[in-house]
Structures are given as structure tokens and as C-alpha cells.
N, C-alpha and C. Protein backbone atom coordinates (compact mmCIF):
# COMPACT_ATOMS: atom_id res chain seq x y z
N UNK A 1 4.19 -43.46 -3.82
CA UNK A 1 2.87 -43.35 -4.39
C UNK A 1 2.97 -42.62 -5.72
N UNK A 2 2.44 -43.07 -6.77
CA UNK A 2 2.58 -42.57 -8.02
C UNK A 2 1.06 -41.92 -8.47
N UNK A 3 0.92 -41.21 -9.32
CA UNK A 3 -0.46 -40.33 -9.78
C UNK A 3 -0.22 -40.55 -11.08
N UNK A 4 -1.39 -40.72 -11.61
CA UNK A 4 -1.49 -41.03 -13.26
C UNK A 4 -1.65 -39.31 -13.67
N UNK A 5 -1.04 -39.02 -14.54
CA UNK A 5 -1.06 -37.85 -15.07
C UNK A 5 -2.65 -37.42 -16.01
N UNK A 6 -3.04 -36.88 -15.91
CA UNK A 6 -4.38 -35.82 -16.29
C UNK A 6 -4.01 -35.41 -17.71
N UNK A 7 -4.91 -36.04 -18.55
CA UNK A 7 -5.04 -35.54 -20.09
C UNK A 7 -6.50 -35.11 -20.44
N UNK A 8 -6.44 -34.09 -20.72
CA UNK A 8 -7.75 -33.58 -21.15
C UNK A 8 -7.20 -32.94 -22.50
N UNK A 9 -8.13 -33.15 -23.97
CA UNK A 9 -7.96 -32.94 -25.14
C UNK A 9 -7.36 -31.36 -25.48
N UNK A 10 -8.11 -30.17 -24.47
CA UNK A 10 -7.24 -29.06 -24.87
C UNK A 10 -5.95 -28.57 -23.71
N UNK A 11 -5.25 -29.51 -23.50
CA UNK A 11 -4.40 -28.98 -22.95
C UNK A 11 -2.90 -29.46 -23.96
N UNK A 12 -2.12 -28.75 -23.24
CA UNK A 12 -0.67 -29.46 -24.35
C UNK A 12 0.75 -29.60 -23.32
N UNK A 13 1.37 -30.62 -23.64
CA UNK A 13 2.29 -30.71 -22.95
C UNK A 13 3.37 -29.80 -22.99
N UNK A 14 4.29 -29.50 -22.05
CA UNK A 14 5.32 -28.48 -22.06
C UNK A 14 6.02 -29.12 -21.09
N UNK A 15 7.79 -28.32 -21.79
CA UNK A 15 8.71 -28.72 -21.04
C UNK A 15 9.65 -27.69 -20.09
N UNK A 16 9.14 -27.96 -18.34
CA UNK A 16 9.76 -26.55 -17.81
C UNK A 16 11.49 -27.19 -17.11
N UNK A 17 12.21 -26.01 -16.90
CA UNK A 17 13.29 -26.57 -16.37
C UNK A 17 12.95 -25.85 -14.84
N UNK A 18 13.38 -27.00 -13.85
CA UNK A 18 13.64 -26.35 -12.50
C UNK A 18 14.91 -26.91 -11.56
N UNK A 19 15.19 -26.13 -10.92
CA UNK A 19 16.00 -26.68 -9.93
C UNK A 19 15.74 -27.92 -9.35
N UNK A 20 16.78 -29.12 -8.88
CA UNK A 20 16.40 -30.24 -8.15
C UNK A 20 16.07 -30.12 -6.68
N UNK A 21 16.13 -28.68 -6.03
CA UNK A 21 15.55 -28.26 -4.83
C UNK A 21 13.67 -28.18 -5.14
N UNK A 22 13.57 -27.40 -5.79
CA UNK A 22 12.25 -27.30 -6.39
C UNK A 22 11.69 -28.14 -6.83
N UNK A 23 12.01 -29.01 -7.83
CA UNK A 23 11.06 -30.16 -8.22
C UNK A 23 10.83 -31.35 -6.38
N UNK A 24 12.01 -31.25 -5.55
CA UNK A 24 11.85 -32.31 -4.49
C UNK A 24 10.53 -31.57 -3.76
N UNK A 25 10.59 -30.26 -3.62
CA UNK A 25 9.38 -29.61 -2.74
C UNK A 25 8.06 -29.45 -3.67
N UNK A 26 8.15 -29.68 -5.03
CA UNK A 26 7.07 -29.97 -5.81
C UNK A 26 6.64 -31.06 -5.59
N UNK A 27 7.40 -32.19 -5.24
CA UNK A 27 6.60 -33.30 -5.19
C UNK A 27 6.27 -33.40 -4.06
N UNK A 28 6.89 -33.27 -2.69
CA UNK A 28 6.54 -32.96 -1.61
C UNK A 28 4.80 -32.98 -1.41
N UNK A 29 5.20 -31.57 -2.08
CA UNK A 29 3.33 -30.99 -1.80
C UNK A 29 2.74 -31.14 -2.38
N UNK A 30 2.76 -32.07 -3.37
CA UNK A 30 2.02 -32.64 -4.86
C UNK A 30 1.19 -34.11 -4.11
N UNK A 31 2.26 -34.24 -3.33
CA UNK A 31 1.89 -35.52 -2.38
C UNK A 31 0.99 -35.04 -1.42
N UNK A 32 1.11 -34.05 -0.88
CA UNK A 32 0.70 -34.11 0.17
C UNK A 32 -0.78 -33.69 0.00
N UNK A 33 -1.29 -32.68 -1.31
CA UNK A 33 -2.41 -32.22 -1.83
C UNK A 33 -2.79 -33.83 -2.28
N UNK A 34 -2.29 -34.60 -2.27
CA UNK A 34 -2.93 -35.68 -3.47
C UNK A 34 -3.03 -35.16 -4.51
N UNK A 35 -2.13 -35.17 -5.43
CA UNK A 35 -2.48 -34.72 -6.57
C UNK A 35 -1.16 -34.86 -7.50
N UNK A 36 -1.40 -35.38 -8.90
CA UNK A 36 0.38 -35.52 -9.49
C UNK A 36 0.48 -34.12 -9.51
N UNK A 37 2.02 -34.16 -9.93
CA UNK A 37 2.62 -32.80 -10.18
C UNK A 37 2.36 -31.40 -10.85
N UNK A 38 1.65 -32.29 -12.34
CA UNK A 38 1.08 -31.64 -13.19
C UNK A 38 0.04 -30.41 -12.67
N UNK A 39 -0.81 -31.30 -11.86
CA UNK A 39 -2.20 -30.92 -11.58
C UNK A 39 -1.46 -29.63 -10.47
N UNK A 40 -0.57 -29.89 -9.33
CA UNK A 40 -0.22 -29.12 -8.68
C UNK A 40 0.22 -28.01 -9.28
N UNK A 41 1.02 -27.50 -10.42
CA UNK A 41 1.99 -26.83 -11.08
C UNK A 41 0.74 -25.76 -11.78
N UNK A 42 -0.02 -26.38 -12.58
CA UNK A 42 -0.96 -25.89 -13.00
C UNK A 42 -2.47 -25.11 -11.98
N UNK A 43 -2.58 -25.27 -10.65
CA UNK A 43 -2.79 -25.00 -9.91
C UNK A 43 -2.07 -23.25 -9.47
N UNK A 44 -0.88 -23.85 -9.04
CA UNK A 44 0.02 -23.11 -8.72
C UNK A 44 0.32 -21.66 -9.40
N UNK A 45 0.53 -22.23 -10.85
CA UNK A 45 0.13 -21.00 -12.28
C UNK A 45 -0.95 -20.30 -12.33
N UNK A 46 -2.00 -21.02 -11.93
CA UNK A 46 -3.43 -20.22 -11.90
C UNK A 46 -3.29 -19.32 -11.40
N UNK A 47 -2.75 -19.54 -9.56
CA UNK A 47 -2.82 -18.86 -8.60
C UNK A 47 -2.36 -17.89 -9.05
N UNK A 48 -0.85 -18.22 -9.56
CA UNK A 48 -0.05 -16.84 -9.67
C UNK A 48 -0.48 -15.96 -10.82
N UNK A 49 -1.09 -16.02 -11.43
CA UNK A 49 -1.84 -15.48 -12.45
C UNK A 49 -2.65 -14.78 -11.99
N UNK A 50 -3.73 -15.10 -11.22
CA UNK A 50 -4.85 -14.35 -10.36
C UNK A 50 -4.19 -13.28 -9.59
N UNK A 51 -3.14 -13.29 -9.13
CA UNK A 51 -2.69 -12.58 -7.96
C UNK A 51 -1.73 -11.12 -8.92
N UNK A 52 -1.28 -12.10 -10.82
CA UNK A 52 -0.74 -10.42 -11.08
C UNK A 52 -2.13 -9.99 -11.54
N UNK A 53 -2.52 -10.51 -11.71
CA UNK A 53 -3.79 -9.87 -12.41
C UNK A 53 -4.27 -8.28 -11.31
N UNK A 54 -4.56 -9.32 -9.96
CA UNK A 54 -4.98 -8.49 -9.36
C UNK A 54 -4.31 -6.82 -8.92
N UNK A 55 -3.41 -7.66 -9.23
CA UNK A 55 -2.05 -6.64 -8.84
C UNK A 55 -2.06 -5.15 -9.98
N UNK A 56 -1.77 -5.69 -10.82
CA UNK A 56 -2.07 -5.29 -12.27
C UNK A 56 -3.69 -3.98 -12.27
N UNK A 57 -4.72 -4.62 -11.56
CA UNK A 57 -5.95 -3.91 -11.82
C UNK A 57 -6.00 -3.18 -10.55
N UNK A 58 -5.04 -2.89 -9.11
CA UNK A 58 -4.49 -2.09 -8.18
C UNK A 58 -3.74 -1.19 -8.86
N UNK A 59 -3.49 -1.50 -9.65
CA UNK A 59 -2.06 -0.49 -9.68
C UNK A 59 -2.81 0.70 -10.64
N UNK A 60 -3.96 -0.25 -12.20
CA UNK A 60 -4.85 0.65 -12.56
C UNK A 60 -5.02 1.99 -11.52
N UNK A 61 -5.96 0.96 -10.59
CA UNK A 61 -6.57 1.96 -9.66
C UNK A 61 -6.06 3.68 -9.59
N UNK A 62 -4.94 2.71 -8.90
CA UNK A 62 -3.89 3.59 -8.44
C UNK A 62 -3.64 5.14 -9.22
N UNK A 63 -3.02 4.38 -10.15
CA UNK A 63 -2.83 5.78 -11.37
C UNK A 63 -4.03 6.73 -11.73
N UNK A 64 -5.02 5.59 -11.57
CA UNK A 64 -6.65 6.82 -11.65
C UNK A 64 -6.72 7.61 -11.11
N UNK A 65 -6.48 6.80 -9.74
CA UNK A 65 -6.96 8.42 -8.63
C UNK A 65 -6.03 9.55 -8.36
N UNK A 66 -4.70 8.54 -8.59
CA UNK A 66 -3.56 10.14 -8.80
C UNK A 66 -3.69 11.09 -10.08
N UNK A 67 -4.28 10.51 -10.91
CA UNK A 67 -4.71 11.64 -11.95
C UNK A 67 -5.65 12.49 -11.54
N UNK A 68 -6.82 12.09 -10.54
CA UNK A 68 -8.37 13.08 -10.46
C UNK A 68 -8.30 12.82 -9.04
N UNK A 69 -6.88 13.63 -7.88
CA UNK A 69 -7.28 13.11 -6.66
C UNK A 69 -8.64 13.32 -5.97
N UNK A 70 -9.61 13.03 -5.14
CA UNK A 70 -10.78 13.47 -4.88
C UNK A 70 -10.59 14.73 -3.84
N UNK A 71 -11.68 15.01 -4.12
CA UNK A 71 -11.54 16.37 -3.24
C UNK A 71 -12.23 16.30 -1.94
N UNK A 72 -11.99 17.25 -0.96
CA UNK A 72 -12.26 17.09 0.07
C UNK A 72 -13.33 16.52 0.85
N UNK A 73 -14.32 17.40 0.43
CA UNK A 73 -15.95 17.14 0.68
C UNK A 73 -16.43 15.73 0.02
N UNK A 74 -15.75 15.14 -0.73
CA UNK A 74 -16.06 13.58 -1.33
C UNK A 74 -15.99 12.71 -0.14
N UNK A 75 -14.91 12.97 0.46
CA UNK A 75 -14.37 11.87 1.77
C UNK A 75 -15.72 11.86 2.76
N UNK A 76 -15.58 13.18 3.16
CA UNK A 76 -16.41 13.74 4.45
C UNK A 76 -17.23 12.41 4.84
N UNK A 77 -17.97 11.91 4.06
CA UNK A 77 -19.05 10.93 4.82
C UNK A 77 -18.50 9.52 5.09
N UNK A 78 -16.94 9.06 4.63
CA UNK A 78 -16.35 8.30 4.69
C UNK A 78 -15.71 7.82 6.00
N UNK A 79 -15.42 9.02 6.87
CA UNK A 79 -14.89 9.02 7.88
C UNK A 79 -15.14 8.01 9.17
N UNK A 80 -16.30 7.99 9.52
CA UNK A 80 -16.55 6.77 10.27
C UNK A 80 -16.21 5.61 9.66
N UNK A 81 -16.52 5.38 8.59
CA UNK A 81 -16.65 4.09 7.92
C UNK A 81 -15.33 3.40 8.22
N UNK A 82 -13.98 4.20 8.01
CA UNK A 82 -12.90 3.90 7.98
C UNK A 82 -12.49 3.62 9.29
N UNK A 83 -12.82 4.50 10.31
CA UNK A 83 -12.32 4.03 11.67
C UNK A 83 -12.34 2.65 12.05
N UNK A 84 -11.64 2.16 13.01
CA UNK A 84 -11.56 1.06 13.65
C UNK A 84 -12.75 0.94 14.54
N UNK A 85 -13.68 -0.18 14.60
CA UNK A 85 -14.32 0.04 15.71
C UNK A 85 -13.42 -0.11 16.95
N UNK A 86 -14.27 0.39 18.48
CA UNK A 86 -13.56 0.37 19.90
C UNK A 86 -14.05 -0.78 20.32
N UNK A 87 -13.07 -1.44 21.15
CA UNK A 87 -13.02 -2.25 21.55
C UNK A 87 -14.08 -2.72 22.66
């Protein structure tokens, strides 16, 4: 089964190198999404993009609160919230 490749005016072509393990499991699941390769790959990039991003604006976090740890009495009303409910 072949897929006509997706041209839309602002995009641009590029040339990636991959392993011939990788491109066989690219098409694999390119197939199996319905979708040519392209569309999968670019998919795929999004994802991984979203995920440093997110990563990226954790880690922000992170460094914030180790600069101004909170103090005690901040938590206090937090405490339930966090528990697990019982079963």
C-alpha cells in the first residue's frame, strides 16, 4: 500500500539519515496509523517536542522552589489533599 505524500505550501522538504532497522519500523507503523511516513515522522517530532518542552518547564519549576523552599505552615492545609484516599 503506498500513501501520496502531503504538501502543504509552508512546509520544506528535508533529508534525515536513519538506520534500515528504523526506517522498516517506520513504515511498519506508518502503515498501520494509515498514514505515509512523512505525516508519521512529523507527528512523532511534535510529540517529542511537547514532551522536552514539558520537561524543560519541570525542571523550571524545580529550580524555583529550591531557591524559595516553602515553609512550613504553607503546606499545613495541603495535607489531606495529598493523601491517598482508603480504600
Amino acid at each position: 500500500m503506498e500513501y501520496t505524500v502531503e504538501w502543504i505550501p509552508h512546509m520544506e522538504t528535508i533529508q534525515v539519515v536513519i538506520d534500515s532497522k528504523l526506517l522498516r519500523a517506520t513504515e511498519r507503523a506508518a502503515q498501520r496509523a494509515k498514514l505515509n511516513r512523512s505525516a508519521l515522522v512529523r507527528d512523532a517530532l511534535r510529540e517529542h517536542l511537547r514532551r522536552l518542552r514539558t520537561r524543560e518547564l519541570e525542571e523550571r519549576d524545580r529550580r524555583g522552589y529550591s531557591l524559595v523552599p516553602p515553609q512550613d505552615d504553607e503546606m499545613a492545609g495541603w495535607e489531606s489533599e495529598a493523601a491517598w484516599p482508603e480504600a
